[in-house]
PDB file of N, CA and C in Angstrom:
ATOM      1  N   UNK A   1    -165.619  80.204  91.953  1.00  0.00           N
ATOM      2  CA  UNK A   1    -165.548  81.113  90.828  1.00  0.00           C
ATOM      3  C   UNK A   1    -164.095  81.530  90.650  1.00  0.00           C
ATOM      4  N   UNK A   2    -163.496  81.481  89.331  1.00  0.00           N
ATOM      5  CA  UNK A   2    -161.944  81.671  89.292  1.00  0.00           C
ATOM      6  C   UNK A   2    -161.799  83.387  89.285  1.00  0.00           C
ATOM      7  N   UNK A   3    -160.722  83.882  89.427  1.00  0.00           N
ATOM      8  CA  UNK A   3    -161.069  85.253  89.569  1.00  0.00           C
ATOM      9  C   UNK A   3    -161.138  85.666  87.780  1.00  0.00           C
ATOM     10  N   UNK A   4    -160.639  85.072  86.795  1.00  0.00           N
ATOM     11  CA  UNK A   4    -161.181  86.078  85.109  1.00  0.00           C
ATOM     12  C   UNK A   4    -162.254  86.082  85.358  1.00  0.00           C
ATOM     13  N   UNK A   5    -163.395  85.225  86.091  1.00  0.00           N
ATOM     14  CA  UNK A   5    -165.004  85.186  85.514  1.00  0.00           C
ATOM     15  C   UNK A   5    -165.156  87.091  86.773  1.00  0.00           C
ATOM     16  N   UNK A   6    -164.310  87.159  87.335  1.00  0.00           N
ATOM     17  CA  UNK A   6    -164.813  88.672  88.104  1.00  0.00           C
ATOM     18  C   UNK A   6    -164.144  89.830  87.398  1.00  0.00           C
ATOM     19  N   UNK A   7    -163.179  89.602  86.150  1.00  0.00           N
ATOM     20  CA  UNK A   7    -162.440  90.820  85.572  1.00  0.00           C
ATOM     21  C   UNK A   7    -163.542  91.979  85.120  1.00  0.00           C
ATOM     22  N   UNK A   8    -164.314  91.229  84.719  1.00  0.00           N
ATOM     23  CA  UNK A   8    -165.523  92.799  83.870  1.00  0.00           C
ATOM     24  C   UNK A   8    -165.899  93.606  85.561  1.00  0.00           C
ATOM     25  N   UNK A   9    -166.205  93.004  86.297  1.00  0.00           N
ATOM     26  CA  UNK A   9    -166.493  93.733  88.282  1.00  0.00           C
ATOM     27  C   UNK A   9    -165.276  94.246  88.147  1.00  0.00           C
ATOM     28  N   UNK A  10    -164.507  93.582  88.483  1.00  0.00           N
ATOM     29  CA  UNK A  10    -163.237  94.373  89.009  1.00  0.00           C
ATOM     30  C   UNK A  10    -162.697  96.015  87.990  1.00  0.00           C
ATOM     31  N   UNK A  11    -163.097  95.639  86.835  1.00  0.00           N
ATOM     32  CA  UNK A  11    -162.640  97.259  86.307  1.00  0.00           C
ATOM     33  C   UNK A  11    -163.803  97.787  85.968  1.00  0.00           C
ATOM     34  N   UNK A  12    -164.814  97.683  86.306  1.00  0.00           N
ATOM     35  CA  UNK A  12    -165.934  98.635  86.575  1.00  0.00           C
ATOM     36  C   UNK A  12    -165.632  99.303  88.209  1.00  0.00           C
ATOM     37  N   UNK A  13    -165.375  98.071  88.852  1.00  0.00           N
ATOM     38  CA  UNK A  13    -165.055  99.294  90.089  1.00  0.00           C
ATOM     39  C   UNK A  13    -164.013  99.896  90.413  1.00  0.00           C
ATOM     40  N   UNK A  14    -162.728  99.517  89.595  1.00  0.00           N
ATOM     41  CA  UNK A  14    -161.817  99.965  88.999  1.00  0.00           C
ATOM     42  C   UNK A  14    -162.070 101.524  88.469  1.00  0.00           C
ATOM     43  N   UNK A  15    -162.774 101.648  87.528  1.00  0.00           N
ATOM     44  CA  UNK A  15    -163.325 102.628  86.782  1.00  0.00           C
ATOM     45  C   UNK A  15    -164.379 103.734  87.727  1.00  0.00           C
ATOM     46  N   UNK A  16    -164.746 102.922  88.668  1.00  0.00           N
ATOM     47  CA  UNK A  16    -166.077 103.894  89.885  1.00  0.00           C
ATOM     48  C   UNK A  16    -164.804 104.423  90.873  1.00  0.00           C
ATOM     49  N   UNK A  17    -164.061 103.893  91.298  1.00  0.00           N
ATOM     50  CA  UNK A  17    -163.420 104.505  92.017  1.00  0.00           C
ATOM     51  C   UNK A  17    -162.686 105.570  91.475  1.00  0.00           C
ATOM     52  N   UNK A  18    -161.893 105.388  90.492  1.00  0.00           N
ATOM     53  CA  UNK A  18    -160.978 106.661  89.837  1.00  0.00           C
ATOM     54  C   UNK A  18    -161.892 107.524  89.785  1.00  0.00           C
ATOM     55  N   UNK A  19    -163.051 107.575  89.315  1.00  0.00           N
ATOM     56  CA  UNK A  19    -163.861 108.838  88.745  1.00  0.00           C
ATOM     57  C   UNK A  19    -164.648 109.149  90.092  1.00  0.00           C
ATOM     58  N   UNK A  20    -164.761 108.075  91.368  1.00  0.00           N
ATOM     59  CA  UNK A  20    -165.049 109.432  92.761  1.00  0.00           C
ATOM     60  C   UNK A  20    -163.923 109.445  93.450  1.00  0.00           C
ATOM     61  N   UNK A  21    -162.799 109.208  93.103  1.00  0.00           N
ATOM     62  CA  UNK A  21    -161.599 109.835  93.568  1.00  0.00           C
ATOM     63  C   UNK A  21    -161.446 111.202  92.954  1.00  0.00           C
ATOM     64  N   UNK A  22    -161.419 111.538  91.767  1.00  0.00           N
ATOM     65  CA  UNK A  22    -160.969 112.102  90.962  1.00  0.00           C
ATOM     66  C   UNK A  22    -162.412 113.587  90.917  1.00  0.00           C
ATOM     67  N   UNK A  23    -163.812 113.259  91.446  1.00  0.00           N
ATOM     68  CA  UNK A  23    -164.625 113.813  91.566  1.00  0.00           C
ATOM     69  C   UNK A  23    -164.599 114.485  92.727  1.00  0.00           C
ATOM     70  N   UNK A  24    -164.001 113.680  93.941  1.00  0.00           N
ATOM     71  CA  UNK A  24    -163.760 114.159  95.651  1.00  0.00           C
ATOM     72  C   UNK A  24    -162.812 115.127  95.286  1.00  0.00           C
ATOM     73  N   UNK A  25    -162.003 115.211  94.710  1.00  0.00           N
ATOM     74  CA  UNK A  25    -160.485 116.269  95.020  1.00  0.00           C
ATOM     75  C   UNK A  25    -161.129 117.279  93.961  1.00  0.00           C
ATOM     76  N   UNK A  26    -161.590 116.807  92.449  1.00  0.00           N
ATOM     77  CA  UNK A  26    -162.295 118.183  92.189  1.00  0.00           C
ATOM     78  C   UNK A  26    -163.227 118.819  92.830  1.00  0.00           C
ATOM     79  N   UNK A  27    -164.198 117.781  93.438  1.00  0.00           N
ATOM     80  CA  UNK A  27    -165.594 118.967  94.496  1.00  0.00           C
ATOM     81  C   UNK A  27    -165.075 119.720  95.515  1.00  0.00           C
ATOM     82  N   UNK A  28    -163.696 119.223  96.061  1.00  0.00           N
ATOM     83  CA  UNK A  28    -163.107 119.892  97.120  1.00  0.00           C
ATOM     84  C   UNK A  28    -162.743 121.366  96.423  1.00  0.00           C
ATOM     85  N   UNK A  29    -162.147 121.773  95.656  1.00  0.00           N
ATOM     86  CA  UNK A  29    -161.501 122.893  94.819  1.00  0.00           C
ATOM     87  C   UNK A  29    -162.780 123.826  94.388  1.00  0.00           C
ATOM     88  N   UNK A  30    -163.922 123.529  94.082  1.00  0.00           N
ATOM     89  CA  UNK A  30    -165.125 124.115  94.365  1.00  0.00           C
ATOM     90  C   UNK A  30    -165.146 124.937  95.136  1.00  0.00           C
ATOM     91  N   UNK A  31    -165.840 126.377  95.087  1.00  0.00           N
ATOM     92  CA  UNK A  31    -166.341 127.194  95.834  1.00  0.00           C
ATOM     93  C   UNK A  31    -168.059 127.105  96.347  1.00  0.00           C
ATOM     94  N   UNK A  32    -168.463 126.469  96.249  1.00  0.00           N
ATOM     95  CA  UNK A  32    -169.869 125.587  96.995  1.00  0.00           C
ATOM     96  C   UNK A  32    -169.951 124.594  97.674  1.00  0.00           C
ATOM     97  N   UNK A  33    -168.610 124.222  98.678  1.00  0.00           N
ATOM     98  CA  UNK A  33    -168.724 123.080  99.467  1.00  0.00           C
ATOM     99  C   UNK A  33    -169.603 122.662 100.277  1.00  0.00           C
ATOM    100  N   UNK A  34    -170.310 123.916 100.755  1.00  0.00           N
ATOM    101  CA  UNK A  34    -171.667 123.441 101.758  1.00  0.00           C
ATOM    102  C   UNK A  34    -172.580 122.570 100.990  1.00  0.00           C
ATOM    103  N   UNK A  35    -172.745 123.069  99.268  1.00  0.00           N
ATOM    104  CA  UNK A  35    -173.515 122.412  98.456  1.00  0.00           C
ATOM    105  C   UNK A  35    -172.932 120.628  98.407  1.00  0.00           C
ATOM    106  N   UNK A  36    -171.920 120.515  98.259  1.00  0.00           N
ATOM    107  CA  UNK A  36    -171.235 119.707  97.894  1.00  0.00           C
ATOM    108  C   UNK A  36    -171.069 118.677  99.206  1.00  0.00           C
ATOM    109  N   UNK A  37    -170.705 118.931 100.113  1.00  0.00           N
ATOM    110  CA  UNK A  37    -170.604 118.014 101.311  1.00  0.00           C
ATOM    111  C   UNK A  37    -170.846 116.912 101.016  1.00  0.00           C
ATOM    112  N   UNK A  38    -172.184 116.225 100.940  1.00  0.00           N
ATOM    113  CA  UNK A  38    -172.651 114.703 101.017  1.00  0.00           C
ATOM    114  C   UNK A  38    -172.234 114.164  99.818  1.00  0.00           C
ATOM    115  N   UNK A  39    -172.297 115.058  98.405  1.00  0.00           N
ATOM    116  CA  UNK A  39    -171.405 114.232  97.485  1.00  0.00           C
ATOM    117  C   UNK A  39    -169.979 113.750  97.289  1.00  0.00           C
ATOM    118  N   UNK A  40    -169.215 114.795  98.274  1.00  0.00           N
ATOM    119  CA  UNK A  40    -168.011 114.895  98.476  1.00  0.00           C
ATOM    120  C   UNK A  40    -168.009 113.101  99.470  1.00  0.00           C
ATOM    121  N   UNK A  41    -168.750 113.501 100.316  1.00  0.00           N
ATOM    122  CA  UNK A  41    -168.587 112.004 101.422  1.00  0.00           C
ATOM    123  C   UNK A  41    -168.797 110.892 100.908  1.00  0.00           C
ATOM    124  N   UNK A  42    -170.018 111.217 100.439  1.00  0.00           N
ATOM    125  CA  UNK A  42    -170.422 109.757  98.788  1.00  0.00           C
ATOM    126  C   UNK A  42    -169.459 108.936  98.262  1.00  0.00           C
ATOM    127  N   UNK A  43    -168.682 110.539  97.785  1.00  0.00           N
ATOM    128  CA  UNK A  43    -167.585 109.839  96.772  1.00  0.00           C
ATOM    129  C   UNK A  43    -166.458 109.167  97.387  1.00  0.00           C
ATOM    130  N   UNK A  44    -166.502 109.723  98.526  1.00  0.00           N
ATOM    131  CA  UNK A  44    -165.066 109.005  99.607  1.00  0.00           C
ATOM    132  C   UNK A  44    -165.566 106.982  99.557  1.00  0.00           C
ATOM    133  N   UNK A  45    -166.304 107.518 100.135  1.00  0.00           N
ATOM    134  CA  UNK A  45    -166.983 105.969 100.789  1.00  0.00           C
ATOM    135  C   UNK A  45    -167.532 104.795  99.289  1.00  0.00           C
ATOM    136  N   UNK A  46    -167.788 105.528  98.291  1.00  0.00           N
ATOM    137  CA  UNK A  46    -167.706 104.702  96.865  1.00  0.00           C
ATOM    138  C   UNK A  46    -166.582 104.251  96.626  1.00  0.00           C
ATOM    139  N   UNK A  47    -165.553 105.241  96.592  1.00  0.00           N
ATOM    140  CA  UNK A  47    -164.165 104.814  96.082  1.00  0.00           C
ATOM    141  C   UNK A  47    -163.469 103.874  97.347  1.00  0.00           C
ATOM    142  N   UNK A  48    -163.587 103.642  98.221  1.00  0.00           N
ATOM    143  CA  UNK A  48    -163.166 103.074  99.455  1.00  0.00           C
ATOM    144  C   UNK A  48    -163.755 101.467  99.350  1.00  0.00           C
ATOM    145  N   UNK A  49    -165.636 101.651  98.787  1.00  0.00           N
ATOM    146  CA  UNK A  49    -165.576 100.171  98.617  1.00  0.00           C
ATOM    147  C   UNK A  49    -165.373  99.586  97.106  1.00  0.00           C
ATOM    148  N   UNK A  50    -165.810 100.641  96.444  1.00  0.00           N
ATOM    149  CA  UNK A  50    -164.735 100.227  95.280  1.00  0.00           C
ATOM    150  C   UNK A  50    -163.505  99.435  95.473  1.00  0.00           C
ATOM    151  N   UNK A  51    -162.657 100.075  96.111  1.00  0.00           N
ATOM    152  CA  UNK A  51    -161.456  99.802  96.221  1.00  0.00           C
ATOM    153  C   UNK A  51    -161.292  97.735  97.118  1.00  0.00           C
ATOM    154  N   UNK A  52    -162.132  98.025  98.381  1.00  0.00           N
ATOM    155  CA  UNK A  52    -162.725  96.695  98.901  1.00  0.00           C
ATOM    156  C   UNK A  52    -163.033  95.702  98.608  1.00  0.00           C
ATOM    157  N   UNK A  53    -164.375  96.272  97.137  1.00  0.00           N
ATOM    158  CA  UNK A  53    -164.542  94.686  96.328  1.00  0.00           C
ATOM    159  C   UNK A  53    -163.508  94.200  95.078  1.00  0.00           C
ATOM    160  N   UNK A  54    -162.528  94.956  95.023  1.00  0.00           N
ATOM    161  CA  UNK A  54    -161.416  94.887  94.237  1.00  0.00           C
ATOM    162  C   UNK A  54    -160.711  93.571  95.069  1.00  0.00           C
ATOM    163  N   UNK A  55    -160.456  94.335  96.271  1.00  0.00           N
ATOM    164  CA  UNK A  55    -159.935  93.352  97.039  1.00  0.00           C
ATOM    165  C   UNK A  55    -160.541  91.917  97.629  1.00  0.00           C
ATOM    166  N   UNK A  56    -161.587  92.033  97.632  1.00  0.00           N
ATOM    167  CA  UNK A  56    -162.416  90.572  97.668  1.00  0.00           C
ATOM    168  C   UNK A  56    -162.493  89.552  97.038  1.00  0.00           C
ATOM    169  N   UNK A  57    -162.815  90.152  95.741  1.00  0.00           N
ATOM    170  CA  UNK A  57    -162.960  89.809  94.591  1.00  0.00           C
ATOM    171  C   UNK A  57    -161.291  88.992  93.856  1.00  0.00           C
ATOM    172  N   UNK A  58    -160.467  89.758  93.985  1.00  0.00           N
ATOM    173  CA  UNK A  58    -159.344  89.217  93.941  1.00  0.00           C
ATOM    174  C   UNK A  58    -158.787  87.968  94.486  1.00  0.00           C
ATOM    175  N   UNK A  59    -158.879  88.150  96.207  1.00  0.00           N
ATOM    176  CA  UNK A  59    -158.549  86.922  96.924  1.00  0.00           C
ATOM    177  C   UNK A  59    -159.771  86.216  97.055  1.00  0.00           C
ATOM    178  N   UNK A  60    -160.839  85.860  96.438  1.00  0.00           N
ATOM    179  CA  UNK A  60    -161.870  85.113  96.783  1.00  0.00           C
ATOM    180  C   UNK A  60    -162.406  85.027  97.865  1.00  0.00           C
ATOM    181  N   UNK A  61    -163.029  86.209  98.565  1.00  0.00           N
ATOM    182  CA  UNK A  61    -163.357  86.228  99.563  1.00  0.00           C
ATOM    183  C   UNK A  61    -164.611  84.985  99.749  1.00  0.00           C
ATOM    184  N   UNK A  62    -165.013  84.618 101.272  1.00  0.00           N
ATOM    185  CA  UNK A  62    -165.896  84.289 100.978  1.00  0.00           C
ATOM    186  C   UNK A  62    -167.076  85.006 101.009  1.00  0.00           C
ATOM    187  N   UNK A  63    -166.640  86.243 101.337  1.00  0.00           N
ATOM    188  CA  UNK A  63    -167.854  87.480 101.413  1.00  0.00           C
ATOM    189  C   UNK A  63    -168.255  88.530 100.570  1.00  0.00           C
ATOM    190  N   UNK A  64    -167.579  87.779  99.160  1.00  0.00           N
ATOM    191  CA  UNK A  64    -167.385  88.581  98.137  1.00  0.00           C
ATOM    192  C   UNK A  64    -169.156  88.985  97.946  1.00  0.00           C
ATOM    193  N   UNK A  65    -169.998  88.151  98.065  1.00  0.00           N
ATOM    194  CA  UNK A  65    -171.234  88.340  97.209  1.00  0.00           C
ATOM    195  C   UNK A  65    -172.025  89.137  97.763  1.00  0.00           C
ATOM    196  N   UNK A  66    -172.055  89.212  99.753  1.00  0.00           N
ATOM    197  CA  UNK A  66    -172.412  90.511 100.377  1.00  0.00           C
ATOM    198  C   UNK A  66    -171.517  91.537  99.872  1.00  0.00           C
ATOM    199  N   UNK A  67    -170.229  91.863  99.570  1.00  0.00           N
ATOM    200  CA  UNK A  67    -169.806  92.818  99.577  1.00  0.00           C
ATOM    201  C   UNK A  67    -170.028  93.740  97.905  1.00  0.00           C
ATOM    202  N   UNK A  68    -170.280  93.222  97.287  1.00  0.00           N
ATOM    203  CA  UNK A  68    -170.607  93.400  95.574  1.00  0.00           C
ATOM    204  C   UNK A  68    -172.088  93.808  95.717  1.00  0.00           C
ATOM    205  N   UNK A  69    -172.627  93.448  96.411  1.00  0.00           N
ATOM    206  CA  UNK A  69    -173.844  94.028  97.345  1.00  0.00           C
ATOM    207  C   UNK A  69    -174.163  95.075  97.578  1.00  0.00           C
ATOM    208  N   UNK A  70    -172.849  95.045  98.419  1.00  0.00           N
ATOM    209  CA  UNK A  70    -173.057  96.945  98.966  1.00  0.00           C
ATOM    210  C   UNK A  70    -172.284  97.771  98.553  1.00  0.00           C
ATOM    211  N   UNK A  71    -171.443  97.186  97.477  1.00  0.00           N
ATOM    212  CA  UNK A  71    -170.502  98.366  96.714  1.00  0.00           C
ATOM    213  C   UNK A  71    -172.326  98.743  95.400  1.00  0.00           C
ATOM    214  N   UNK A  72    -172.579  97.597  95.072  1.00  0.00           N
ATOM    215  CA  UNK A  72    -173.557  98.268  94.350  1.00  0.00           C
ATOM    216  C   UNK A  72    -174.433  99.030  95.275  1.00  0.00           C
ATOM    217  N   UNK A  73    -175.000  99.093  96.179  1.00  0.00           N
ATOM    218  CA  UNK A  73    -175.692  99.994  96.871  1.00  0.00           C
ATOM    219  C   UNK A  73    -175.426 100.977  97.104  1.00  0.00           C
ATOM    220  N   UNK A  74    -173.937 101.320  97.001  1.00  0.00           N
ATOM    221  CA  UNK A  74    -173.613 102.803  97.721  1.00  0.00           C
ATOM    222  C   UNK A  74    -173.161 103.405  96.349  1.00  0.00           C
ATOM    223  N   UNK A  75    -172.528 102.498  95.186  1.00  0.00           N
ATOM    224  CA  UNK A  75    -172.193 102.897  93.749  1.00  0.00           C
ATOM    225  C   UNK A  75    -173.991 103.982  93.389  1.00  0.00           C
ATOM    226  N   UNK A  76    -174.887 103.598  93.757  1.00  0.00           N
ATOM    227  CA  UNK A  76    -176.081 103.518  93.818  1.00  0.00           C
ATOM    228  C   UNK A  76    -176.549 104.997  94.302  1.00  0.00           C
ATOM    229  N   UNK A  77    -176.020 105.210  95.373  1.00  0.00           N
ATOM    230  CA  UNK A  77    -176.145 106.492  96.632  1.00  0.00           C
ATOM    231  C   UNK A  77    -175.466 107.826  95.716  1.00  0.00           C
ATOM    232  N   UNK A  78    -173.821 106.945  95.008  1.00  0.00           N
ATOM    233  CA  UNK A  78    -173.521 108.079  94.946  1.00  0.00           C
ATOM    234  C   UNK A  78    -173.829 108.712  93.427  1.00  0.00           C
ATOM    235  N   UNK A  79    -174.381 107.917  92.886  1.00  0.00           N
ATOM    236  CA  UNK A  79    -174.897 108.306  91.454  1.00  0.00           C
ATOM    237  C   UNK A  79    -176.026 109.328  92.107  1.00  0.00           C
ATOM    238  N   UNK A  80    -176.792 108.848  92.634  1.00  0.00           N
ATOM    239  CA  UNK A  80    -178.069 109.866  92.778  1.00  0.00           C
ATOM    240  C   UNK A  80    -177.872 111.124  93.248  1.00  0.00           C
ATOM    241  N   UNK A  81    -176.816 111.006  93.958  1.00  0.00           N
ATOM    242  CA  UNK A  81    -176.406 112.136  94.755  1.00  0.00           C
ATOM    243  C   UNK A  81    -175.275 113.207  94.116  1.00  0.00           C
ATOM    244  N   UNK A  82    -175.090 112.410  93.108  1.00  0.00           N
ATOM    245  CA  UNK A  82    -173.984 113.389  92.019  1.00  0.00           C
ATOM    246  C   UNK A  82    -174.832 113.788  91.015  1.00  0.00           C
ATOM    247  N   UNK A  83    -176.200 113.212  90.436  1.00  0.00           N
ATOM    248  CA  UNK A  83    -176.795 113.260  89.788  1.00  0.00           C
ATOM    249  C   UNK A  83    -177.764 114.946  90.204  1.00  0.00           C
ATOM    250  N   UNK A  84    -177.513 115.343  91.222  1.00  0.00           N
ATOM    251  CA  UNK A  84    -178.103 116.814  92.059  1.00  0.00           C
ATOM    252  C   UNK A  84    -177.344 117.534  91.555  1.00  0.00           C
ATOM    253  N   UNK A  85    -175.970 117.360  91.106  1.00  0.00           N
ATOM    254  CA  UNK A  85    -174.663 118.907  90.556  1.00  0.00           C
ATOM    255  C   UNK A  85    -174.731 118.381  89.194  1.00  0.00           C
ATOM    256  N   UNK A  86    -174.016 119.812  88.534  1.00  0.00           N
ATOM    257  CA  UNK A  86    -174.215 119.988  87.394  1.00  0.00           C
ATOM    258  C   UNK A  86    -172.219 119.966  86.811  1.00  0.00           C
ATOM    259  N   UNK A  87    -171.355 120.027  87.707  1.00  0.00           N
ATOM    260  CA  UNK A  87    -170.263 119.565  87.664  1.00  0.00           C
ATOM    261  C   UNK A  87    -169.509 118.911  86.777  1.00  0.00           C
ATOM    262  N   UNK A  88    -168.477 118.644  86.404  1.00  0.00           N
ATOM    263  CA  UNK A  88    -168.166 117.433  84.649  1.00  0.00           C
ATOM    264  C   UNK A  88    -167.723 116.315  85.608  1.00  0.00           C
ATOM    265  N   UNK A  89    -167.246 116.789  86.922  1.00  0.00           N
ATOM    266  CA  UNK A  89    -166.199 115.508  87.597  1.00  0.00           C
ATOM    267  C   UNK A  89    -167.958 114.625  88.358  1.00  0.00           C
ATOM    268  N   UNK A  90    -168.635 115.436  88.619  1.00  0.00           N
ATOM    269  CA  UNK A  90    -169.931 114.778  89.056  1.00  0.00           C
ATOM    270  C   UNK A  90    -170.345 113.956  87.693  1.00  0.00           C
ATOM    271  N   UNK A  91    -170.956 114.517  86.722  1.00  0.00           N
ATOM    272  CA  UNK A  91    -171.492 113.643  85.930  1.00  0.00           C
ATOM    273  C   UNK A  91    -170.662 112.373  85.070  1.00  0.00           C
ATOM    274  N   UNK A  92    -169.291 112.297  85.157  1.00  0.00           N
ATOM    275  CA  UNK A  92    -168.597 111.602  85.021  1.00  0.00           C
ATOM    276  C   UNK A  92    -168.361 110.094  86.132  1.00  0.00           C
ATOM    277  N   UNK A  93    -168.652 110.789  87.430  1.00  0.00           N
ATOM    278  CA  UNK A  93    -168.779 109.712  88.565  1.00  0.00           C
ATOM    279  C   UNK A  93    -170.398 109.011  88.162  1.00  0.00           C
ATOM    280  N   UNK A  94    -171.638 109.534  88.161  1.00  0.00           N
ATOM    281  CA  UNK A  94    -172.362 109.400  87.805  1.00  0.00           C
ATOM    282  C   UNK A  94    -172.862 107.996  86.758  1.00  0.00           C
ATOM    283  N   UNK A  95    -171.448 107.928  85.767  1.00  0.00           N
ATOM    284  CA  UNK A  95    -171.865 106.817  84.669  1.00  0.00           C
ATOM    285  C   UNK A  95    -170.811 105.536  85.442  1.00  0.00           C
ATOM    286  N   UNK A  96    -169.869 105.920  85.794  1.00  0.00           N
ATOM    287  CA  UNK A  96    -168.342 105.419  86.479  1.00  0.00           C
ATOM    288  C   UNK A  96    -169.382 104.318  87.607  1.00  0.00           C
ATOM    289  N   UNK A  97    -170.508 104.769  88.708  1.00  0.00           N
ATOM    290  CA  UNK A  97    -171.024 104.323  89.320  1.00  0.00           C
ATOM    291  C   UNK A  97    -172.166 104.064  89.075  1.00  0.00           C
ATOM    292  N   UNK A  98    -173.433 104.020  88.267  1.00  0.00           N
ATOM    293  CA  UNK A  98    -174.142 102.989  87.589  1.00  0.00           C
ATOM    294  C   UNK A  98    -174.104 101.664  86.813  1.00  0.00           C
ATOM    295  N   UNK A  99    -172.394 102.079  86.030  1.00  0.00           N
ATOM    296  CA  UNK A  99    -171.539 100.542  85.464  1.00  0.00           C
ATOM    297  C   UNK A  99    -171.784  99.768  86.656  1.00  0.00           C
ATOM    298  N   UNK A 100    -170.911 100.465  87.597  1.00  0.00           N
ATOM    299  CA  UNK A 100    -170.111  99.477  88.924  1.00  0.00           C
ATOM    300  C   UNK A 100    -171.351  98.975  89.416  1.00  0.00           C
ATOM    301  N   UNK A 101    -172.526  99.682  90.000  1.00  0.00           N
ATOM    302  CA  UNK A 101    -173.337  98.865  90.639  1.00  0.00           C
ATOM    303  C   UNK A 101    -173.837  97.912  89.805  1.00  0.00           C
ATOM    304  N   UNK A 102    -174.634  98.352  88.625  1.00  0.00           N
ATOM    305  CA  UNK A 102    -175.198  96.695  87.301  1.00  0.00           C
ATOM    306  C   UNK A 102    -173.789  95.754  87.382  1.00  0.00           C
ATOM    307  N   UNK A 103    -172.554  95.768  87.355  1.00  0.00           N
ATOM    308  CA  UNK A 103    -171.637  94.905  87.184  1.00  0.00           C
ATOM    309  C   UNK A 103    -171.426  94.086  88.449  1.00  0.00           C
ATOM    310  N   UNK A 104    -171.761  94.793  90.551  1.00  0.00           N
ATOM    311  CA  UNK A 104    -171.604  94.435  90.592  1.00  0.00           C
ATOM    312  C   UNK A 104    -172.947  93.241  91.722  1.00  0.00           C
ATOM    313  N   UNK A 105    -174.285  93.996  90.936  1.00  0.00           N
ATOM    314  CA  UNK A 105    -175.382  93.218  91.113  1.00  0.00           C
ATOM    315  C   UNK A 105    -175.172  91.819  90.117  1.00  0.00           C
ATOM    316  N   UNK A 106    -174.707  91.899  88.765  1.00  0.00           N
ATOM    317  CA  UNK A 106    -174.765  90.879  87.780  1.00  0.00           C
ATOM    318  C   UNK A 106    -173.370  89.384  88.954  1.00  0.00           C
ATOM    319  N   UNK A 107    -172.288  89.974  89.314  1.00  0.00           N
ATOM    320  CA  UNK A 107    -171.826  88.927  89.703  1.00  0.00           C
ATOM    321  C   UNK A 107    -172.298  88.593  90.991  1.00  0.00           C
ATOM    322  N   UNK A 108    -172.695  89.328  91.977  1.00  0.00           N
ATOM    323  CA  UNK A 108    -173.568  89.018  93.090  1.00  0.00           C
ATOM    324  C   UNK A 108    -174.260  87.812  93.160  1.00  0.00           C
ATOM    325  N   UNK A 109    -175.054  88.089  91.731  1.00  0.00           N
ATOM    326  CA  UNK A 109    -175.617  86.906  91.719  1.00  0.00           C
ATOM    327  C   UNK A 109    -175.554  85.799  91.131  1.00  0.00           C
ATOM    328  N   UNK A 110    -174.069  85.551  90.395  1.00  0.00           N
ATOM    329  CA  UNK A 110    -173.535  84.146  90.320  1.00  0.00           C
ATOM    330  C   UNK A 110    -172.912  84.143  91.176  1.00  0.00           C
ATOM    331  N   UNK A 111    -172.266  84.600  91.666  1.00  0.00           N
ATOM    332  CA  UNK A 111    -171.874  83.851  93.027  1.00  0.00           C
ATOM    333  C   UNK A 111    -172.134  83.278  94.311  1.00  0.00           C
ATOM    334  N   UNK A 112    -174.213  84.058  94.512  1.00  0.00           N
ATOM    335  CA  UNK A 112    -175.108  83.349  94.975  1.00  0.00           C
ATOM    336  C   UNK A 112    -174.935  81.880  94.482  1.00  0.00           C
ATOM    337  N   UNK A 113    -175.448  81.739  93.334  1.00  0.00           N
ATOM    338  CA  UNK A 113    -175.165  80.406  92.669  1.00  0.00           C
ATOM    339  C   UNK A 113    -174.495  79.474  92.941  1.00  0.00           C
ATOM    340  N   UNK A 114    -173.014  79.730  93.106  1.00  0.00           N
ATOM    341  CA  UNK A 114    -172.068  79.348  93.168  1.00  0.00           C
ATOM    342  C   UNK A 114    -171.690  78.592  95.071  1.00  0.00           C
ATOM    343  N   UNK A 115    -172.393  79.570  95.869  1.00  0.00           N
ATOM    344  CA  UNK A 115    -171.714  79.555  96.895  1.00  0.00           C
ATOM    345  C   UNK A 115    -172.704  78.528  97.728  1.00  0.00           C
TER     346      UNK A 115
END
């Protein structure tokens, strides 16, 4: 698979990461962190493999198709789990990480195909 056929993945998780980066440093500034905790961690560990299948995806891993896998799985975790606050930086991660996981279940599985 050449890497343009992964550009639409790559800035969806492009796009999931900024918005639980950008959701972690606002939930931190919050005065309800006890509330906030697991979304706060969510968002760490989204934007981290965000950031991962960026990098996979790029150099052609050959483990790209597990890893698009579990960025959608945890893209997955942290929607549901942002989907509990009522927040703008939450419901913004929220759409940021439902893209990313459908984008990166859809190449997952051409690259099943493929591999």
């Amino acid at each position: 698979m050449t890497p343009i056929l992964y550009q639409e993945c790559i800035d969806a998780c492009l796009k999931s990461m900024n918005a639980c980066n950008h959701s972690y440093v606002a939930s931190l500034k919050e005065y309800d962190l006890a509330v906030l905790r697991h979304s706060i961690r969510l968002d760490r560990e989204c934007a981290d493999i965000c950031s991962f299948a960026i990098q996979a995806m790029t150099r052609q891993s050959p483990f790209v198709g597990s890893i698009l896998r579990l960025c959608a799985e945890i893209c997955d975790a942290c929607a549901a789990e942002n989907s509990n606050h009522i927040h703008i930086h939450c419901q913004a991660c929220i759409d940021a990480c439902r893209s990313c996981a459908e984008a990166c279940r859809s190449i997952s599985e051409v690259v099943e195909v493929y591999a």
